[in-house]
C-alpha atoms as a PDB file:
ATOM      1  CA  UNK A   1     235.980 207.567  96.390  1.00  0.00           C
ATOM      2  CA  UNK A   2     232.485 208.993  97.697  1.00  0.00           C
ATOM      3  CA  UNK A   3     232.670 211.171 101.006  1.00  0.00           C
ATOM      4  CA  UNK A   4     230.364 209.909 103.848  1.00  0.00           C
ATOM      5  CA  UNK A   5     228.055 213.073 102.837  1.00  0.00           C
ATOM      6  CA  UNK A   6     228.051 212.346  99.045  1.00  0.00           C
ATOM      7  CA  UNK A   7     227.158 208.748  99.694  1.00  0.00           C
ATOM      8  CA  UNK A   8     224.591 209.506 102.410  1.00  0.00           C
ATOM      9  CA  UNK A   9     223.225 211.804  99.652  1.00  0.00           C
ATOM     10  CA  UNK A  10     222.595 208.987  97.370  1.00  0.00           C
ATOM     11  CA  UNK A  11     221.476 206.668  99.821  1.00  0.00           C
ATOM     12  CA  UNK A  12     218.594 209.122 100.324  1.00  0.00           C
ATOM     13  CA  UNK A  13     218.281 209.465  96.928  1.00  0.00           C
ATOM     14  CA  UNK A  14     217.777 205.330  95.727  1.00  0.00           C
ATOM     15  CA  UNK A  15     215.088 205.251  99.152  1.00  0.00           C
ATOM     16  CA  UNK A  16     212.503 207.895  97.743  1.00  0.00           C
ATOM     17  CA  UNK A  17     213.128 207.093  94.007  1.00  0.00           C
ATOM     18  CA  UNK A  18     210.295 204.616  94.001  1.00  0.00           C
ATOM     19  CA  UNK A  19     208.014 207.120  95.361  1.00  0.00           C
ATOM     20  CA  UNK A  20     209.171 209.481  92.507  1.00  0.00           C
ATOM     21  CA  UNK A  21     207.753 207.488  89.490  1.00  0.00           C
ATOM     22  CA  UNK A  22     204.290 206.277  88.938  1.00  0.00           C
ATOM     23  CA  UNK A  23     205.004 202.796  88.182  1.00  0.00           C
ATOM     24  CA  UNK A  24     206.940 200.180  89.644  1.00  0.00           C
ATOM     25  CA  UNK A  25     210.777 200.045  89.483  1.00  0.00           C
ATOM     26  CA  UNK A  26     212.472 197.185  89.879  1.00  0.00           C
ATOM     27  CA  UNK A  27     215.361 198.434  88.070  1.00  0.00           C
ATOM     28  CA  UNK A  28     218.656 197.348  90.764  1.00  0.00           C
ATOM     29  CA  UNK A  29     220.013 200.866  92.581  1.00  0.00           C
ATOM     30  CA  UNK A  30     223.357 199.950  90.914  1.00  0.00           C
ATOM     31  CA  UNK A  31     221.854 199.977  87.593  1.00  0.00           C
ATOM     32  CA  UNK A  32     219.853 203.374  88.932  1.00  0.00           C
ATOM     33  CA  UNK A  33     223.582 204.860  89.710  1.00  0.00           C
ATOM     34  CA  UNK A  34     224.908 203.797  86.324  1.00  0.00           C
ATOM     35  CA  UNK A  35     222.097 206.082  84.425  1.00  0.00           C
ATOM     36  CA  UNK A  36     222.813 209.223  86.370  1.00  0.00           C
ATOM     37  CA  UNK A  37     226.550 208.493  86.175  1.00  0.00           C
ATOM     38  CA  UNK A  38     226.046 208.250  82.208  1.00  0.00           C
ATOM     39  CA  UNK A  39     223.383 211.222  82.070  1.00  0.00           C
ATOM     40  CA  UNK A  40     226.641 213.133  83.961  1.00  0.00           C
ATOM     41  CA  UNK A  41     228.845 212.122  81.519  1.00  0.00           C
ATOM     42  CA  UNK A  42     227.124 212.514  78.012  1.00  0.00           C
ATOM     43  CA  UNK A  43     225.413 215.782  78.825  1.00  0.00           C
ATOM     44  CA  UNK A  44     229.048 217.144  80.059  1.00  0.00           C
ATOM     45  CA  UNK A  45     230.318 216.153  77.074  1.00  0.00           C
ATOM     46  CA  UNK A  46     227.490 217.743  74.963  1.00  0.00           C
ATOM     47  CA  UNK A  47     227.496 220.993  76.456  1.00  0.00           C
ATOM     48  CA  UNK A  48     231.726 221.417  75.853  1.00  0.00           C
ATOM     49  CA  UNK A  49     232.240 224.164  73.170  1.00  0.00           C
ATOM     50  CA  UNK A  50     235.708 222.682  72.807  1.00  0.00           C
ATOM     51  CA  UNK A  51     234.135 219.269  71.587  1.00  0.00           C
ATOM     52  CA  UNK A  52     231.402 220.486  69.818  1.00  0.00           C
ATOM     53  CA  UNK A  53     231.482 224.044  67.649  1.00  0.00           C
ATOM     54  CA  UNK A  54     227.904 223.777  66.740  1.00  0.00           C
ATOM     55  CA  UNK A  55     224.896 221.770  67.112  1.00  0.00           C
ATOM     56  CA  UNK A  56     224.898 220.343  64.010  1.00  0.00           C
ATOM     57  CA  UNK A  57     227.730 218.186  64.766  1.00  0.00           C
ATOM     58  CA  UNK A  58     226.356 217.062  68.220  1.00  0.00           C
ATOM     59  CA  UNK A  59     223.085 215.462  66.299  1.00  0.00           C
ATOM     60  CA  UNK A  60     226.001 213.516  64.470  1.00  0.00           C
ATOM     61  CA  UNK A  61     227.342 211.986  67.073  1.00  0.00           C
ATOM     62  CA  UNK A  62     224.307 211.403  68.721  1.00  0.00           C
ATOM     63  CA  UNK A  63     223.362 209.568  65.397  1.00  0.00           C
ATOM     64  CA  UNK A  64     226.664 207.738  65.284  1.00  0.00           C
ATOM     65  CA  UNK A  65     227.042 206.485  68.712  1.00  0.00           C
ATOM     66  CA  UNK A  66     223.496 206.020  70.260  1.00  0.00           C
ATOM     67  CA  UNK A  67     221.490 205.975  67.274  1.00  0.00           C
ATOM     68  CA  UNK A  68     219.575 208.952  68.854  1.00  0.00           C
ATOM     69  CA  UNK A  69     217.681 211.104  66.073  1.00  0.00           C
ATOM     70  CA  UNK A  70     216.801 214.372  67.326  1.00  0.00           C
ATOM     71  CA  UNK A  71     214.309 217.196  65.266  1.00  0.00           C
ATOM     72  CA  UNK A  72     215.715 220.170  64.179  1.00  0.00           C
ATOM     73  CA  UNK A  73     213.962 222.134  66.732  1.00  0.00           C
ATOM     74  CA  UNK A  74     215.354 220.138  69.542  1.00  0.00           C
ATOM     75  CA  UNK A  75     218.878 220.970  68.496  1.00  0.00           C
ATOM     76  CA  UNK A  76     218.831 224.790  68.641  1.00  0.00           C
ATOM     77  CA  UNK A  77     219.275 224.609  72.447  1.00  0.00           C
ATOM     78  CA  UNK A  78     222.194 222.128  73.530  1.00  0.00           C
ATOM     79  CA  UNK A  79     219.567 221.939  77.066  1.00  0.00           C
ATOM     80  CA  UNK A  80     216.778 220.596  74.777  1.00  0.00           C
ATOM     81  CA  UNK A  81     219.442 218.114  73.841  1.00  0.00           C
ATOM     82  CA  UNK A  82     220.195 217.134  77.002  1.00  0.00           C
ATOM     83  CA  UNK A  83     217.084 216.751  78.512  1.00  0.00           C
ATOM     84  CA  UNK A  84     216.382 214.024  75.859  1.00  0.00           C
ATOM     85  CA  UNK A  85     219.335 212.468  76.330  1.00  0.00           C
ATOM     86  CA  UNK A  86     218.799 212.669  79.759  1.00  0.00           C
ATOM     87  CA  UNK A  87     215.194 211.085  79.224  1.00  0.00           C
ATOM     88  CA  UNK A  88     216.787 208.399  77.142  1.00  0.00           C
ATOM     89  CA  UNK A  89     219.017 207.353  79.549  1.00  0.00           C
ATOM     90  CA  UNK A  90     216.295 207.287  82.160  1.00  0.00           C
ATOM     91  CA  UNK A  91     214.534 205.579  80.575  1.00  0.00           C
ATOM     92  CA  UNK A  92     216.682 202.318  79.712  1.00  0.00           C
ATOM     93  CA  UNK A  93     214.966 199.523  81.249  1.00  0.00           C
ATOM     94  CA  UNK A  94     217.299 196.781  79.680  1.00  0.00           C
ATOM     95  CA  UNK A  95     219.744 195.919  81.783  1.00  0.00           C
ATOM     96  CA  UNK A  96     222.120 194.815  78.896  1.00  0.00           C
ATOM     97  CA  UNK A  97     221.038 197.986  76.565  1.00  0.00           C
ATOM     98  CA  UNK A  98     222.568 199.960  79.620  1.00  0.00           C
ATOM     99  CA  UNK A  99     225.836 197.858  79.862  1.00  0.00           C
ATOM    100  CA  UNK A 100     226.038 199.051  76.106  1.00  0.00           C
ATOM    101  CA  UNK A 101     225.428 202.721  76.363  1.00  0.00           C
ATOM    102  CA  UNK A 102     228.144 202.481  78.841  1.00  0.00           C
ATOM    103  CA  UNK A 103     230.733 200.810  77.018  1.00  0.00           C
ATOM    104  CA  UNK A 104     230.146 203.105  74.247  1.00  0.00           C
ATOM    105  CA  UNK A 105     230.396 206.409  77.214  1.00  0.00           C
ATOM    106  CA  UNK A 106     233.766 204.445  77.896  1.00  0.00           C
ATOM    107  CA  UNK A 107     235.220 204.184  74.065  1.00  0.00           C
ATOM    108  CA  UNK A 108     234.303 208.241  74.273  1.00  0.00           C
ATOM    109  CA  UNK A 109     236.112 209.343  77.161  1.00  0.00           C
ATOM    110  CA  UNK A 110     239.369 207.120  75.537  1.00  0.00           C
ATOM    111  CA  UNK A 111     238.923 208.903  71.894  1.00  0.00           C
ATOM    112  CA  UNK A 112     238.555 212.230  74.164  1.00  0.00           C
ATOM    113  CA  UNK A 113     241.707 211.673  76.524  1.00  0.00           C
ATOM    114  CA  UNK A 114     243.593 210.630  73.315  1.00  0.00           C
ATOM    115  CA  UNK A 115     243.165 213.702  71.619  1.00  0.00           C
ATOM    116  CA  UNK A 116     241.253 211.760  68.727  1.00  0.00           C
ATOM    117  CA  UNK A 117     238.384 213.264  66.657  1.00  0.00           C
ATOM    118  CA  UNK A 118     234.923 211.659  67.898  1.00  0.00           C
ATOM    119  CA  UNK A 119     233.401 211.713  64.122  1.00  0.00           C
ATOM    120  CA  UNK A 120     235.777 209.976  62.964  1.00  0.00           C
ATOM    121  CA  UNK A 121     235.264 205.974  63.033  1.00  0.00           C
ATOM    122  CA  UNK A 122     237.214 203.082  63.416  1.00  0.00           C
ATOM    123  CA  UNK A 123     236.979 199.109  62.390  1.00  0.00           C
ATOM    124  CA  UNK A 124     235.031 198.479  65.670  1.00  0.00           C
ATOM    125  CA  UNK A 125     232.192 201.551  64.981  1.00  0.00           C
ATOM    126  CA  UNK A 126     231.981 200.526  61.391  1.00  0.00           C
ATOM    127  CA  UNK A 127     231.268 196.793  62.471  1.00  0.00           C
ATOM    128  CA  UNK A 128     228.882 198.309  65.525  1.00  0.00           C
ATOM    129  CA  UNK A 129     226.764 200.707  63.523  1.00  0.00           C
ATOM    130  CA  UNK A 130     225.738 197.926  61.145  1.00  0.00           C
ATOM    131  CA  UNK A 131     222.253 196.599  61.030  1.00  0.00           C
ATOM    132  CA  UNK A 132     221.297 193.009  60.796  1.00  0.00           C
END
């Protein structure tokens, strides 16, 4: 799927990642992948003027799906938005929480490829967004 120079690219990438945080990572390269490959997907999403008309709505989703509440001052630029969603995601450190966030990336791209409205919820996001 990954040409030898895209690969080599990352390979590069998960050796000098440890030197670019202050503390110690032992969070698994896969699990390292699977944050930038969500980061990649959520901000792409975000920044689509064919998903999202105005901010407004993308603080609802955000809300809805990841429980992420952002100020009013972080949503007049949608790259304010991104870079804390993109700190979020970096900043998972549960393996499970990112298994999750995932899932929930994956029940996205379906409602997306199916044409269906991403505010709108179904029995399983009802059930999800309760709190125990």
């Amino acid at each position: 799927m990954l040409d030898d120079k895209t690969l080599d690219l990352v390979n590069k990438y998960l050796k000098i990642k440890p030197t670019l945080q202050k503390k110690e990572d032992d969070f698994k390269d896969r699990s390292r992948l699977q944050q930038l490959l969500a980061t990649s997907i959520l901000n792409d999403i975000i920044l689509s003027k064919n998903l999202f008309k105005r901010n407004a709505i993308i603080a609802e989703f955000l809300a809805s799906y990841f429980d992420l509440l952002l100020s009013k001052s972080a949503l007049n630029s949608r790259t304010t938005i991104c870079g804390r969603i993109t700190r979020h995601i970096m900043g998972i450190e549960d393996e499970d929480q990112l298994i999750s966030l995932l899932n929930v990336l994956y029940k996205i791209l379906i409602k997306i490829s199916n044409g269906d409205d991403l505010l709108k919820k179904d029995t399983q996001d009802v059930i999800r967004g309760i709190k125990l």
